[in-house]
N, C-alpha and C. Protein backbone atom coordinates (compact mmCIF):
# COMPACT_ATOMS: atom_id res chain seq x y z
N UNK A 1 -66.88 101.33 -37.47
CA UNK A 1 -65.60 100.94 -36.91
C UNK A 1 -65.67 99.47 -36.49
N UNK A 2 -64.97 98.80 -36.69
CA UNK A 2 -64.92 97.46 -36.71
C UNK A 2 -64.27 96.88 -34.99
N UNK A 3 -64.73 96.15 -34.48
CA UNK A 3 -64.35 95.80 -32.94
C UNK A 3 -63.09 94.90 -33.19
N UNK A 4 -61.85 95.07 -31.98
CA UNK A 4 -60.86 94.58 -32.28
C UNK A 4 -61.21 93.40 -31.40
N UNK A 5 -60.67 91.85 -31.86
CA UNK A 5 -60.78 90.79 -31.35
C UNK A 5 -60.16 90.63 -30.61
N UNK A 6 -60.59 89.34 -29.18
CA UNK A 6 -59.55 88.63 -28.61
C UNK A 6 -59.54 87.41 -28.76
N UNK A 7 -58.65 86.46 -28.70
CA UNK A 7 -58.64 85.23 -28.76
C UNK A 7 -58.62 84.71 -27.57
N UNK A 8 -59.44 84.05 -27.05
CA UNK A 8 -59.41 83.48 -25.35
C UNK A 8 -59.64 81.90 -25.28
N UNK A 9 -58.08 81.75 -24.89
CA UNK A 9 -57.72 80.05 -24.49
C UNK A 9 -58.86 79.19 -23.59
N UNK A 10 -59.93 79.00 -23.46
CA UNK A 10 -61.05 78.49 -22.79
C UNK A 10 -60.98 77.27 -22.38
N UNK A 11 -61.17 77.11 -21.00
CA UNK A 11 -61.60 75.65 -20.47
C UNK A 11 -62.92 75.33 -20.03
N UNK A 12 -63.27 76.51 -20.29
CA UNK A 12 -65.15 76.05 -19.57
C UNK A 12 -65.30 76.41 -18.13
N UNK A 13 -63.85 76.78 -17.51
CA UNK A 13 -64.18 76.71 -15.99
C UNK A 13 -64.57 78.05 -15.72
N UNK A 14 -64.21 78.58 -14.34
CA UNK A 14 -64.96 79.64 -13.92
C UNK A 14 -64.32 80.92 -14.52
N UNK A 15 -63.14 80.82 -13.97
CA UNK A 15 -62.28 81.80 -14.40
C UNK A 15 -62.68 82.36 -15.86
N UNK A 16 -62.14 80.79 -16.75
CA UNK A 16 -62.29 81.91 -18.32
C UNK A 16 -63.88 82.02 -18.33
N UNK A 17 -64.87 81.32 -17.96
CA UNK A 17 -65.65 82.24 -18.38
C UNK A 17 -65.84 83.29 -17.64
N UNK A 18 -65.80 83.52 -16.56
CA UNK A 18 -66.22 84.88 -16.00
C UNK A 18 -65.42 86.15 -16.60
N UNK A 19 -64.28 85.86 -17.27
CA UNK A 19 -63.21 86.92 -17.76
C UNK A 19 -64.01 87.24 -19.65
N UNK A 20 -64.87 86.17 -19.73
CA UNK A 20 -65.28 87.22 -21.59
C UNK A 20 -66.44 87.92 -21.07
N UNK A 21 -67.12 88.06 -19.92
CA UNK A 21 -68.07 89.47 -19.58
C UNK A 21 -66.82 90.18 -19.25
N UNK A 22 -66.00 90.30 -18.60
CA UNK A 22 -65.12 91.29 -17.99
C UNK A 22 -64.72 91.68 -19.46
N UNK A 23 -64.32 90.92 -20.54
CA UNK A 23 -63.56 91.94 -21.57
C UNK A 23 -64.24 92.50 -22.50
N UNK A 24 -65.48 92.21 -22.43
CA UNK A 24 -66.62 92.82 -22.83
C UNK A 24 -67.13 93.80 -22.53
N UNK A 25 -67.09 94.21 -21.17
CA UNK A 25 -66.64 95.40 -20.49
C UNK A 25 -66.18 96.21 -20.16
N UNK A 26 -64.93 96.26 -20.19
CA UNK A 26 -63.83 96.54 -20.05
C UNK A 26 -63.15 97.10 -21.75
N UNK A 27 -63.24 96.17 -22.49
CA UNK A 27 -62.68 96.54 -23.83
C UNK A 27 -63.39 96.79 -25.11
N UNK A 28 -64.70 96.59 -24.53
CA UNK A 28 -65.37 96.77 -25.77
C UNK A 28 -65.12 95.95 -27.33
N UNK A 29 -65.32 94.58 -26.75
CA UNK A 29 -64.39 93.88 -28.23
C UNK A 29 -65.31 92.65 -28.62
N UNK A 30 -64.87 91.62 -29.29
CA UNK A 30 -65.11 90.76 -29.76
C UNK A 30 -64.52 89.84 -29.34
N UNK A 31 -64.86 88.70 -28.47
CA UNK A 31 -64.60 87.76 -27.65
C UNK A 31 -64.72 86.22 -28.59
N UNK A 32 -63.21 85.36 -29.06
CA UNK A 32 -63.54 83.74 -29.66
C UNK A 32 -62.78 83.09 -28.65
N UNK A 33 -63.88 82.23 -27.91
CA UNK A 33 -63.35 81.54 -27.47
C UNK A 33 -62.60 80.33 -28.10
N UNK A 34 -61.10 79.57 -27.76
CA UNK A 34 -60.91 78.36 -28.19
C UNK A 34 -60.75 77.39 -27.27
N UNK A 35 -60.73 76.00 -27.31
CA UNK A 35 -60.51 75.24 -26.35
C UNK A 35 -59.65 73.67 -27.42
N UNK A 36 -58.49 73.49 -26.56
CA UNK A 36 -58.07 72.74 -26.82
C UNK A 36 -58.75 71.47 -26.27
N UNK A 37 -58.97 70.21 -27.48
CA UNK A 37 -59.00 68.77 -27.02
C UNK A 37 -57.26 68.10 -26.61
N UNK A 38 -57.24 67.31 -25.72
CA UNK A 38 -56.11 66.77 -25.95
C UNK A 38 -56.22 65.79 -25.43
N UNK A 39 -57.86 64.68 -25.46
CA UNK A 39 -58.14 63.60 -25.40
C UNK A 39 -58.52 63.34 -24.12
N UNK A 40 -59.21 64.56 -23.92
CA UNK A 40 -59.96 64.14 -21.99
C UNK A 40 -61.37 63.90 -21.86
N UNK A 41 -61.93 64.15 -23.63
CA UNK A 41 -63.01 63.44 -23.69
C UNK A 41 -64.03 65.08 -23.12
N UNK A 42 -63.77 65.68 -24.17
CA UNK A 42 -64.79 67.24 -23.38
C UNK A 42 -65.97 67.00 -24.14
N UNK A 43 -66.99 67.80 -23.51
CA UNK A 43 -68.40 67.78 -23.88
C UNK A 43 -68.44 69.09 -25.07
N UNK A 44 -68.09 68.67 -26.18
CA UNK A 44 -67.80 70.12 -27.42
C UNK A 44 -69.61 71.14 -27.64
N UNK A 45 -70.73 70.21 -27.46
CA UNK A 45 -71.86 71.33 -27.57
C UNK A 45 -71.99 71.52 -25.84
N UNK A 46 -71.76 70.85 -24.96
CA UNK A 46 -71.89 71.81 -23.54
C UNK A 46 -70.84 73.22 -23.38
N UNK A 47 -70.24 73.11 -23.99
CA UNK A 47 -68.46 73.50 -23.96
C UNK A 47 -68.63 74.68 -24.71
N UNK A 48 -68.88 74.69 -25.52
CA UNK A 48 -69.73 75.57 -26.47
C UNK A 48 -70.94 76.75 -26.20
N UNK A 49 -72.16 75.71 -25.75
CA UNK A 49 -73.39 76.67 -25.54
C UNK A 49 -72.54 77.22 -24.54
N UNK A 50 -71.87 76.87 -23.02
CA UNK A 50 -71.46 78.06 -22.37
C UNK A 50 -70.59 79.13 -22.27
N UNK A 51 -69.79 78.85 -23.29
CA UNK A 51 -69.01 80.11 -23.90
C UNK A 51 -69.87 81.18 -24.54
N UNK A 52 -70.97 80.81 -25.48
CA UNK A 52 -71.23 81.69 -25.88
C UNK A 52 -72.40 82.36 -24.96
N UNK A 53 -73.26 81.29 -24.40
CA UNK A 53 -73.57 82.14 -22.79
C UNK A 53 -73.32 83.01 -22.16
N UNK A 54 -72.02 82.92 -22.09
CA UNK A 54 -71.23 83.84 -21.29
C UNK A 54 -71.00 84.97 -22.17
N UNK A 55 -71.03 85.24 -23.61
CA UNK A 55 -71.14 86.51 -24.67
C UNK A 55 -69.94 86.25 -25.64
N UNK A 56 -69.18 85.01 -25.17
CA UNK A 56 -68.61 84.95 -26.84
C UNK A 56 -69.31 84.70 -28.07
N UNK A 57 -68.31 85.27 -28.72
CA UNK A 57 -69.48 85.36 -30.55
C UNK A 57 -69.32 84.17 -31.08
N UNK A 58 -68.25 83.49 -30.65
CA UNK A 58 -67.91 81.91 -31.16
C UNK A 58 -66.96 81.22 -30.37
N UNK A 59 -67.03 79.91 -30.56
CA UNK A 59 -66.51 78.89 -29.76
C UNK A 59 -65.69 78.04 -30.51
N UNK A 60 -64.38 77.90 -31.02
CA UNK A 60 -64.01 77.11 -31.05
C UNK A 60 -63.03 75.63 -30.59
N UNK A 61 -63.37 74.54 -31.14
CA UNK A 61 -62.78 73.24 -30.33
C UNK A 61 -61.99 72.37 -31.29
N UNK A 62 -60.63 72.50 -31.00
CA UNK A 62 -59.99 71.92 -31.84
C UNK A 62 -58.94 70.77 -31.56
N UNK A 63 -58.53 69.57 -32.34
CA UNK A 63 -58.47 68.29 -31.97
C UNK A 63 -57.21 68.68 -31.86
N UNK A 64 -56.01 68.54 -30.63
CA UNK A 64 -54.97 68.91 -31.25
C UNK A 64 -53.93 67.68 -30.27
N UNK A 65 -54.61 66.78 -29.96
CA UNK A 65 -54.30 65.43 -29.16
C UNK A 65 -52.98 65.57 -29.41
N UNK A 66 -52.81 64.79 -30.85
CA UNK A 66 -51.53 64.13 -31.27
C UNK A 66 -50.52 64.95 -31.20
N UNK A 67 -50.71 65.97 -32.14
CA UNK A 67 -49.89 66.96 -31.62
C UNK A 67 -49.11 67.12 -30.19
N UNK A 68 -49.97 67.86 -29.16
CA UNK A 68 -50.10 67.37 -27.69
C UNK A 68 -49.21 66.63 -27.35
N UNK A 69 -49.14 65.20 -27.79
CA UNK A 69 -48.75 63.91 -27.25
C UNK A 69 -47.16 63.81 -28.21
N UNK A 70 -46.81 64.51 -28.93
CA UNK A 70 -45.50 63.69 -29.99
C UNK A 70 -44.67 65.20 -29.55
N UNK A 71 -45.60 66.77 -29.22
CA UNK A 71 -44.85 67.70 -29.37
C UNK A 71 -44.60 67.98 -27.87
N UNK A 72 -45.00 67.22 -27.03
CA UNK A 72 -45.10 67.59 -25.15
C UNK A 72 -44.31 66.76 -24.70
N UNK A 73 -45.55 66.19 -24.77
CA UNK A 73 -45.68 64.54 -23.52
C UNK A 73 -44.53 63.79 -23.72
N UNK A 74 -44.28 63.70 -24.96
CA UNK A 74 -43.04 62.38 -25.09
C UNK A 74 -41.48 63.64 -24.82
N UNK A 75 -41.63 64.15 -25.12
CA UNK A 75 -40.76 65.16 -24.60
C UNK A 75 -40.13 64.96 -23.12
N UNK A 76 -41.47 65.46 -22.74
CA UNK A 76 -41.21 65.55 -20.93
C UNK A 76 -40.85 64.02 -20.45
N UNK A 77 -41.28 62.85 -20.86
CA UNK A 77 -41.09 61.64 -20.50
C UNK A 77 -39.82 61.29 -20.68
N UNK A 78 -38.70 61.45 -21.94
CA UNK A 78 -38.05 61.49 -22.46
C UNK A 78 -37.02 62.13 -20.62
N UNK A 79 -37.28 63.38 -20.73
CA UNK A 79 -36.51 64.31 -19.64
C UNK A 79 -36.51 63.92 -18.20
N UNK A 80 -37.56 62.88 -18.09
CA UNK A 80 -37.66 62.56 -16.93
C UNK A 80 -38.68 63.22 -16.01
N UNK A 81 -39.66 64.37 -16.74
CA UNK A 81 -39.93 65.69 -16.13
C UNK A 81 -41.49 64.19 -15.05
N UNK A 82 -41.55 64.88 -13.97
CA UNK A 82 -42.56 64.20 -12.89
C UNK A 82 -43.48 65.50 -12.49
N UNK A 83 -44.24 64.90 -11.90
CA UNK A 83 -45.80 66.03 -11.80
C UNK A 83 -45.13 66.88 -10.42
């Protein structure tokens, strides 16, 4: 029987990792972590070894800056939107 996956939005911090032992536990599954770049300059093999540390089967890190920046940011600037 084949384990059903999750896809888990990852920042490295405490939270997501402490939550892929919990669903590992809990669900009996297959844990990928991903983590968005969006140009803050992340550490991709620290970022990495501790995801899968923590029992994900894989880590991925994907560049998605520009995107980010033409499909968000200029958006919200545009609107006026403030922190």
């Amino acid at each position: 029987m084949v384990k059903e996956k999750i896809l888990l939005a990852y920042s490295g911090g405490l939270d997501t990792s402490i939550i892929i032992p919990w669903l590992l536990e809990h669900y009996d599954c297959e844990v990928l972590a991903m983590a968005g770049e969006v140009g803050i300059g992340l550490d991709h093999a620290a970022l990495r070894e501790k995801a899968l540390k923590c029992g994900a089967s894989a880590c991925f890190i994907e560049d998605i800056a520009e995107s980010f920046i033409t499909d968000y940011i200029y958006h919200s600037l545009k609107a006026g939107a403030v922190y």
